[in-house]
PDB file of N, CA and C in Angstrom:
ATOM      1  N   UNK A   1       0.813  -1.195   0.000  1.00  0.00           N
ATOM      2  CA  UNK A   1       0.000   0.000   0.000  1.00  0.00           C
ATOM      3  C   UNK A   1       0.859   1.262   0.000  1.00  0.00           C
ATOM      4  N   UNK A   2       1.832   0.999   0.685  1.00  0.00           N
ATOM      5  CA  UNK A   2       2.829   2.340   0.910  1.00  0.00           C
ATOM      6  C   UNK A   2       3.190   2.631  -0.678  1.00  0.00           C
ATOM      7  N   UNK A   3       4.124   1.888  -0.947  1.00  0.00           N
ATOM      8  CA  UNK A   3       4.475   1.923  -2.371  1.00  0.00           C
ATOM      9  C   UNK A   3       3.430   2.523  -3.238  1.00  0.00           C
ATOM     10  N   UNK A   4       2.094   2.473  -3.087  1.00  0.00           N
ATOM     11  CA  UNK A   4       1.156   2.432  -4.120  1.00  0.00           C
ATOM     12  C   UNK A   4       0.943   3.945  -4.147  1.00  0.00           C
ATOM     13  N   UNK A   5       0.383   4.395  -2.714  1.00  0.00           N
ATOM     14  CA  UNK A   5       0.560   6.075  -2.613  1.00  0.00           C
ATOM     15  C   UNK A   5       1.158   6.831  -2.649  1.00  0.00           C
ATOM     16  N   UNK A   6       3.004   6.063  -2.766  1.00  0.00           N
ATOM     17  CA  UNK A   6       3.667   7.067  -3.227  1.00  0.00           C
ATOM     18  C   UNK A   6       3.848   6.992  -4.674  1.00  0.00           C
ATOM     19  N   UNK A   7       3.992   5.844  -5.755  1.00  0.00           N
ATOM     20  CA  UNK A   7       3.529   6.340  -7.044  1.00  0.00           C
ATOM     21  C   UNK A   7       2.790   7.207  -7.188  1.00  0.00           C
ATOM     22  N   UNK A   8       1.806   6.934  -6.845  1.00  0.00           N
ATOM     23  CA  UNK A   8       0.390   8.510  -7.310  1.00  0.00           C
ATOM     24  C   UNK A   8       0.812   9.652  -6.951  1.00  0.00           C
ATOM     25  N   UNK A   9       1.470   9.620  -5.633  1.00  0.00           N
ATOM     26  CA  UNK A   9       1.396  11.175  -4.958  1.00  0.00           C
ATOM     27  C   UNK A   9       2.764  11.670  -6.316  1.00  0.00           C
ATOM     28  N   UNK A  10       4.057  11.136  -5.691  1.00  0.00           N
ATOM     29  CA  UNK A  10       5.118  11.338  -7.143  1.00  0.00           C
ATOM     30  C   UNK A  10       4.878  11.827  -8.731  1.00  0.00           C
ATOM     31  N   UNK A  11       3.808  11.504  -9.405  1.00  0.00           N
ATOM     32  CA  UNK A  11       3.255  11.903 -10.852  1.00  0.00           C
ATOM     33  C   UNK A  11       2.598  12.826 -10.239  1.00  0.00           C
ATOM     34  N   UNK A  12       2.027  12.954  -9.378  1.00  0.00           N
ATOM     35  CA  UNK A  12       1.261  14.045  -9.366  1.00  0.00           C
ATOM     36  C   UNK A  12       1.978  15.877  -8.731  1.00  0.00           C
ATOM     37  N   UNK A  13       3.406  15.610  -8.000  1.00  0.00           N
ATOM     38  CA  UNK A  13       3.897  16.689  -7.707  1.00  0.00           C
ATOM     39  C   UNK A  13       5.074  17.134  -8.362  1.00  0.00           C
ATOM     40  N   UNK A  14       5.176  18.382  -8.561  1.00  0.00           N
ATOM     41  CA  UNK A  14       6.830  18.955  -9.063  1.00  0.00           C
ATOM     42  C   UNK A  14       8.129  18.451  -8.617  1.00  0.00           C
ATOM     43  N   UNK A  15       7.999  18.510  -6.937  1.00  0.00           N
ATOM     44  CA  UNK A  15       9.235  17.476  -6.353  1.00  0.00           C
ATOM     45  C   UNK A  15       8.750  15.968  -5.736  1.00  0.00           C
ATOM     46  N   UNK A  16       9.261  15.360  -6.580  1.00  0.00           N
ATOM     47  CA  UNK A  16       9.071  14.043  -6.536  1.00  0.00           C
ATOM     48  C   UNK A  16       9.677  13.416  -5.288  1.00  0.00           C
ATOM     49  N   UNK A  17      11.045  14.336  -4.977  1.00  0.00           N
ATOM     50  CA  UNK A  17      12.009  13.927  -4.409  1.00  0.00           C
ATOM     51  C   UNK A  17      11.813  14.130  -2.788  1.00  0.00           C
ATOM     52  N   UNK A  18      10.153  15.011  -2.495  1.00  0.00           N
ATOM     53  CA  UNK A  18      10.369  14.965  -0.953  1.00  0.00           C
ATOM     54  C   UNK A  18       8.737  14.467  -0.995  1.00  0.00           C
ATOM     55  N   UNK A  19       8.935  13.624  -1.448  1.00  0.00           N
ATOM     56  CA  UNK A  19       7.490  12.455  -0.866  1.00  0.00           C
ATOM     57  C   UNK A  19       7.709  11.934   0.147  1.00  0.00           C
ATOM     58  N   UNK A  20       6.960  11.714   1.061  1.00  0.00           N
ATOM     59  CA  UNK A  20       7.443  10.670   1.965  1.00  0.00           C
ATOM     60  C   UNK A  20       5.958  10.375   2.565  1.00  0.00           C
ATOM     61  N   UNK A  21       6.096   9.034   2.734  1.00  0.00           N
ATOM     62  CA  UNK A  21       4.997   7.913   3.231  1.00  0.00           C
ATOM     63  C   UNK A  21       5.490   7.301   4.209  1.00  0.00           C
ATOM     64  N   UNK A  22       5.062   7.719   5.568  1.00  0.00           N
ATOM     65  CA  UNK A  22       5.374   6.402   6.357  1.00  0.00           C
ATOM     66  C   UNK A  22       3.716   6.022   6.479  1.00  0.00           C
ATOM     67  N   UNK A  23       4.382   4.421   7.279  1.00  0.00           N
ATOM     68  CA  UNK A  23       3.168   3.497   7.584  1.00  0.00           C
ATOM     69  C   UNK A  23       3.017   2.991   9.268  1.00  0.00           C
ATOM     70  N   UNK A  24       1.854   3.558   9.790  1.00  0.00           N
ATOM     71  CA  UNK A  24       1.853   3.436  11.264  1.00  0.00           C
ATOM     72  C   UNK A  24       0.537   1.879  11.188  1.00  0.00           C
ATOM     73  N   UNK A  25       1.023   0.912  11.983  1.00  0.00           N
ATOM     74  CA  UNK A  25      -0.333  -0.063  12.537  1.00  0.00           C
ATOM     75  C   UNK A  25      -0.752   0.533  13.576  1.00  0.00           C
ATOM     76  N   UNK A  26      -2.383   0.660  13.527  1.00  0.00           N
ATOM     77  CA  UNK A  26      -3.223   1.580  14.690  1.00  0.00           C
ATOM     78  C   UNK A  26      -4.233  -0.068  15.236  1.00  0.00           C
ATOM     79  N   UNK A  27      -3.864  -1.002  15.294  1.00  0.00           N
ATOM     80  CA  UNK A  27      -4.915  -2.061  15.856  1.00  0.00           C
ATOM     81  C   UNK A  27      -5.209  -2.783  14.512  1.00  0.00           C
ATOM     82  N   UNK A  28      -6.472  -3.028  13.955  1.00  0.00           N
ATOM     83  CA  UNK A  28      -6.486  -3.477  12.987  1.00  0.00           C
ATOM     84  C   UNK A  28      -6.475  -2.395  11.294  1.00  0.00           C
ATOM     85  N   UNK A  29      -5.968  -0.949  11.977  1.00  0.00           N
ATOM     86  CA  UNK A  29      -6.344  -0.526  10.387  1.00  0.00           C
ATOM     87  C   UNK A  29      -4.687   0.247  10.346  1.00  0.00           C
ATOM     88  N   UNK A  30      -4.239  -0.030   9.075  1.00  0.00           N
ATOM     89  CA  UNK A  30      -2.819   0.827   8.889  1.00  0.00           C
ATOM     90  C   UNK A  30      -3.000   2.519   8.434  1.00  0.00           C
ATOM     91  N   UNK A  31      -2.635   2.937   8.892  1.00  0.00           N
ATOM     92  CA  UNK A  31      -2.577   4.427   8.825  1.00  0.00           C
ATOM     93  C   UNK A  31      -1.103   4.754   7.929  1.00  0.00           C
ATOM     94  N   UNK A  32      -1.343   5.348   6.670  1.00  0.00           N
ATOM     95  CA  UNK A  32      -0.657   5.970   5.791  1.00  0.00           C
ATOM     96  C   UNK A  32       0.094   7.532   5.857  1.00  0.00           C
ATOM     97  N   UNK A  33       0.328   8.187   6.259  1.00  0.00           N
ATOM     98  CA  UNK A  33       0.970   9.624   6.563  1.00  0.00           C
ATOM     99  C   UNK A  33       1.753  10.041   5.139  1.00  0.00           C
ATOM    100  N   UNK A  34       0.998  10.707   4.488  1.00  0.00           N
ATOM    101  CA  UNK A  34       1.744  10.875   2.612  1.00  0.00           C
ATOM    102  C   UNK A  34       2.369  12.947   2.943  1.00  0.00           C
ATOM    103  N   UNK A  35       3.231  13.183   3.249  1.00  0.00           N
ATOM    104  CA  UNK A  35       3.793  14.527   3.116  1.00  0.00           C
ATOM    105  C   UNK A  35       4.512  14.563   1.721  1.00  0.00           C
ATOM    106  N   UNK A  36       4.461  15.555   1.780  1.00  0.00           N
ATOM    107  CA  UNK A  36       4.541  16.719   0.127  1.00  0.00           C
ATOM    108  C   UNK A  36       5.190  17.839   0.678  1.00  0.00           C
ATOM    109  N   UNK A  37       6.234  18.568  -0.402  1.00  0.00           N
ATOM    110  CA  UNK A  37       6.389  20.100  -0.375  1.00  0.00           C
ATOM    111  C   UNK A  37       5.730  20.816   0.025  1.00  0.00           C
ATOM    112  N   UNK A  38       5.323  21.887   0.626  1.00  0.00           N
ATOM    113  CA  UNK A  38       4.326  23.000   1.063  1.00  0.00           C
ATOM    114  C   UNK A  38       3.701  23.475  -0.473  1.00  0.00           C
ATOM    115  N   UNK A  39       4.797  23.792  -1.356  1.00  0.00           N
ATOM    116  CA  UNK A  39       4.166  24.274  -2.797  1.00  0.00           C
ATOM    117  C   UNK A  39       3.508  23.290  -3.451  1.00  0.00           C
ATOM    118  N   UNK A  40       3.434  21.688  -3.044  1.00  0.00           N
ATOM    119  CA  UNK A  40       2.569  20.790  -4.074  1.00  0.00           C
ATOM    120  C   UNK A  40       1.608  20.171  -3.308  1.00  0.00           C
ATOM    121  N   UNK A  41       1.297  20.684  -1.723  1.00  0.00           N
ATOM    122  CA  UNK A  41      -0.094  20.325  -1.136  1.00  0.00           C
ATOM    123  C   UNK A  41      -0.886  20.896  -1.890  1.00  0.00           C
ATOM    124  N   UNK A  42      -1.592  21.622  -2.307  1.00  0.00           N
ATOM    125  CA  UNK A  42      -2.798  21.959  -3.533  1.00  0.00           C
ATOM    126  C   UNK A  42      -3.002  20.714  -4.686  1.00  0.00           C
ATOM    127  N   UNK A  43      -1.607  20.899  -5.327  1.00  0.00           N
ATOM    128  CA  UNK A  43      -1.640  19.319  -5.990  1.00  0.00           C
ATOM    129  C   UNK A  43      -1.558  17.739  -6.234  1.00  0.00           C
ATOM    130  N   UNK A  44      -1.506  17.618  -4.678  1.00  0.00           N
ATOM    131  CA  UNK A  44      -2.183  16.582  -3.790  1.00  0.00           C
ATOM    132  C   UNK A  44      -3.802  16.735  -3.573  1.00  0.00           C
ATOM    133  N   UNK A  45      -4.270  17.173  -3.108  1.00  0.00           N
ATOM    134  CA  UNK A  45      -5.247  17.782  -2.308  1.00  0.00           C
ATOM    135  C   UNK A  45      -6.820  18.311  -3.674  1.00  0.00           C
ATOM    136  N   UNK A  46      -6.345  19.012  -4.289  1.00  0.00           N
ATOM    137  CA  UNK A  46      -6.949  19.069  -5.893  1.00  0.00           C
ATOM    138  C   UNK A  46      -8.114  19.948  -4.899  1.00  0.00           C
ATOM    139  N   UNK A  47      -8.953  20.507  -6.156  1.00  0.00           N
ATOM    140  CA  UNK A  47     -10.116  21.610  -6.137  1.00  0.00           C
ATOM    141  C   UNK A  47     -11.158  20.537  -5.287  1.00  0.00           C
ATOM    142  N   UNK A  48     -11.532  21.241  -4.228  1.00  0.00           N
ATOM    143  CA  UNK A  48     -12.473  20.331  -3.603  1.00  0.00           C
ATOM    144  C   UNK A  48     -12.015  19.186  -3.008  1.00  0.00           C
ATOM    145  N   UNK A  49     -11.215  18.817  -2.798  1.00  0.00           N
ATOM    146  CA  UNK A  49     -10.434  17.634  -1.875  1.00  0.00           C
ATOM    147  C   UNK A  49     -10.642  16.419  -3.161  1.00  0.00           C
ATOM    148  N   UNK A  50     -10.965  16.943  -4.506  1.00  0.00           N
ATOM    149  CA  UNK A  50     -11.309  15.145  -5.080  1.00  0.00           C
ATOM    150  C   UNK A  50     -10.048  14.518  -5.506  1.00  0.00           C
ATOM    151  N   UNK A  51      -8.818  15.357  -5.893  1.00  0.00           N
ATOM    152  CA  UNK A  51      -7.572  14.495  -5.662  1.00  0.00           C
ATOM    153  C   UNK A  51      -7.060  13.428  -4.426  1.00  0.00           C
ATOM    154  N   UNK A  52      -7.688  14.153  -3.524  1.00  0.00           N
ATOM    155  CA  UNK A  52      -7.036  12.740  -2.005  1.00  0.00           C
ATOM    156  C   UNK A  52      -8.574  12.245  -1.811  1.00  0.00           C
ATOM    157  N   UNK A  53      -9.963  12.574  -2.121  1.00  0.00           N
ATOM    158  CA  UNK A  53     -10.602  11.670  -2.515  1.00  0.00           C
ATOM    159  C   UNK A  53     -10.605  10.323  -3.243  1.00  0.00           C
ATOM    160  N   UNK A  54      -9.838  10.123  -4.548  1.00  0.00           N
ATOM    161  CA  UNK A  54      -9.915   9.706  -5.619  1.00  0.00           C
ATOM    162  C   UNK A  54      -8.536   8.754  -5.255  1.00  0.00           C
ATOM    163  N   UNK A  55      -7.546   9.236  -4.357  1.00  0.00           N
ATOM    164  CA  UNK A  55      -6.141   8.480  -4.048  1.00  0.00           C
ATOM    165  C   UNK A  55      -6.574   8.001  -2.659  1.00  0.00           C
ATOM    166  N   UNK A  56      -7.449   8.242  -2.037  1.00  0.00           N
ATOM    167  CA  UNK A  56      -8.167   7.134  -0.718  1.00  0.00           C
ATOM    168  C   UNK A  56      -8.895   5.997  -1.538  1.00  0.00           C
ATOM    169  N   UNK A  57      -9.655   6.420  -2.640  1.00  0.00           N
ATOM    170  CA  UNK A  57     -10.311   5.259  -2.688  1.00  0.00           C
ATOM    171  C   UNK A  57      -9.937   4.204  -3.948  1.00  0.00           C
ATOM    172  N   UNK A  58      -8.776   4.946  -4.190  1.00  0.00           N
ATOM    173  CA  UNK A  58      -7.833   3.757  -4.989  1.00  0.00           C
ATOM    174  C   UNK A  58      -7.403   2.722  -3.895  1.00  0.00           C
ATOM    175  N   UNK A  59      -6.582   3.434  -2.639  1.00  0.00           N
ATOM    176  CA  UNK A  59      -6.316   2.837  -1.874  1.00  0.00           C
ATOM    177  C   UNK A  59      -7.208   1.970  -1.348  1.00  0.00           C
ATOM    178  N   UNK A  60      -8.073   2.592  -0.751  1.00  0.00           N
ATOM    179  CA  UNK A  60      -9.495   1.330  -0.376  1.00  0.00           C
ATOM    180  C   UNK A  60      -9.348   0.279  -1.019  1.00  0.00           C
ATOM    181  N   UNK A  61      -9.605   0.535  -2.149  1.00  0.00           N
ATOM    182  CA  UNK A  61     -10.143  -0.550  -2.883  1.00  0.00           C
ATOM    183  C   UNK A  61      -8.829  -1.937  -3.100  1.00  0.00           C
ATOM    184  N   UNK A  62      -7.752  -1.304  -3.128  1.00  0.00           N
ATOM    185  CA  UNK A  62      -6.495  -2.126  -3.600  1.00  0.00           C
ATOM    186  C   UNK A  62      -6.517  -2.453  -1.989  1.00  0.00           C
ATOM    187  N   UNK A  63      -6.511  -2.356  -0.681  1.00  0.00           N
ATOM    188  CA  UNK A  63      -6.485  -2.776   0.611  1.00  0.00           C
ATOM    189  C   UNK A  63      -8.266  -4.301   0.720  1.00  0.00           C
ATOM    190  N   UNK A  64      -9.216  -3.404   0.069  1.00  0.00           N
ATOM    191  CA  UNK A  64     -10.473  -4.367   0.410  1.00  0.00           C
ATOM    192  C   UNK A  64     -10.175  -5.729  -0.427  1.00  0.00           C
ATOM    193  N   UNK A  65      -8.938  -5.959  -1.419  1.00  0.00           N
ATOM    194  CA  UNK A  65      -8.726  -7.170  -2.125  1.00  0.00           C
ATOM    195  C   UNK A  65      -7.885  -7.939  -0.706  1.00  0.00           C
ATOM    196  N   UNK A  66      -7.206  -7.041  -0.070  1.00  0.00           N
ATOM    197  CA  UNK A  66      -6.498  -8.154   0.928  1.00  0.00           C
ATOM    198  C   UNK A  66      -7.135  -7.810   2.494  1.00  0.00           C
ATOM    199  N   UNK A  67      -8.276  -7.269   2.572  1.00  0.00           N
ATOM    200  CA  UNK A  67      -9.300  -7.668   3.161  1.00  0.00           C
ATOM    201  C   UNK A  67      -8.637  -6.911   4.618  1.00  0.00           C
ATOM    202  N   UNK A  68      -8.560  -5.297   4.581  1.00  0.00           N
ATOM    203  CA  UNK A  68      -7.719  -4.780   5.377  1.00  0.00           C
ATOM    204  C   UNK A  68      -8.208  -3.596   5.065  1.00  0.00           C
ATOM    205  N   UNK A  69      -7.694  -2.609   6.331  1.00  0.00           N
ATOM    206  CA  UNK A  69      -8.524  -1.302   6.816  1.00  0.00           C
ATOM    207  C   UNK A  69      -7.352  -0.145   6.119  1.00  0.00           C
ATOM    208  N   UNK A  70      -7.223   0.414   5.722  1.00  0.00           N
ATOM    209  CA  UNK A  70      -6.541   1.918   5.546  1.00  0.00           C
ATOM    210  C   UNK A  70      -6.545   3.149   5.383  1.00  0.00           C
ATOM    211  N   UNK A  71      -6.268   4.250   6.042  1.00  0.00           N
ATOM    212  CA  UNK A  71      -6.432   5.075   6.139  1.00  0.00           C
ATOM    213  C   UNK A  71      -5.496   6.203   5.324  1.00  0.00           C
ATOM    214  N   UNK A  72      -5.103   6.783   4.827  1.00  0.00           N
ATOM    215  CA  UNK A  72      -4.546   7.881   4.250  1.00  0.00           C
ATOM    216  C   UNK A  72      -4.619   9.175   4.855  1.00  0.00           C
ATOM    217  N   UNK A  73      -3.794   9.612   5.047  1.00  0.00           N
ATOM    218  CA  UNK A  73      -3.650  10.975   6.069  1.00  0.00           C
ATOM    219  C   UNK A  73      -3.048  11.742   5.261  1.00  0.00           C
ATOM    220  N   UNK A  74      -3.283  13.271   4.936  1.00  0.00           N
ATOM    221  CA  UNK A  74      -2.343  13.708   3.605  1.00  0.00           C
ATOM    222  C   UNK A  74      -1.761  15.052   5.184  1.00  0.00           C
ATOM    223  N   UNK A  75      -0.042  15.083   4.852  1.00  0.00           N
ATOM    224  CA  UNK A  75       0.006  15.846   6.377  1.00  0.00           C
ATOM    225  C   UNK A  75       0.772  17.126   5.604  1.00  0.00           C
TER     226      UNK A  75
END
């Protein structure tokens, strides 16, 4: 899952190079923490939140095949 959100987040910002994803276990659901540049939170984040809409529920969905909880936190 980690891997997966940082592909997306990476194409989607100018610096590729300060992505960072860590992965916290909270009980049964993993919690994702995706930081970005200050200048490419907007392009994370998109008009109306539907960019980290649309990259949660990729995630969902690629987590509900292995039958597991995740959360995405954009910080």
């Amino acid at each position: 899952m980690k891997e997966l959100v940082e592909v997306i987040a990476k194409s989607l910002v100018e610096h590729p190079d300060e992505v960072v994803v860590t992965e916290k276990q909270s009980g049964k659901t993993l919690v994702l923490e995706l930081k970005v540049a200050p200048s490419d939170m907007g392009k994370v984040i998109g008009k109306q939140g539907r960019i980290a809409k649309a990259i949660r529920a990729v995630v969902k969905a690629a987590a509900s095949r292995e039958d597991k909880k995740v959360v995405v936190d954009i910080m």
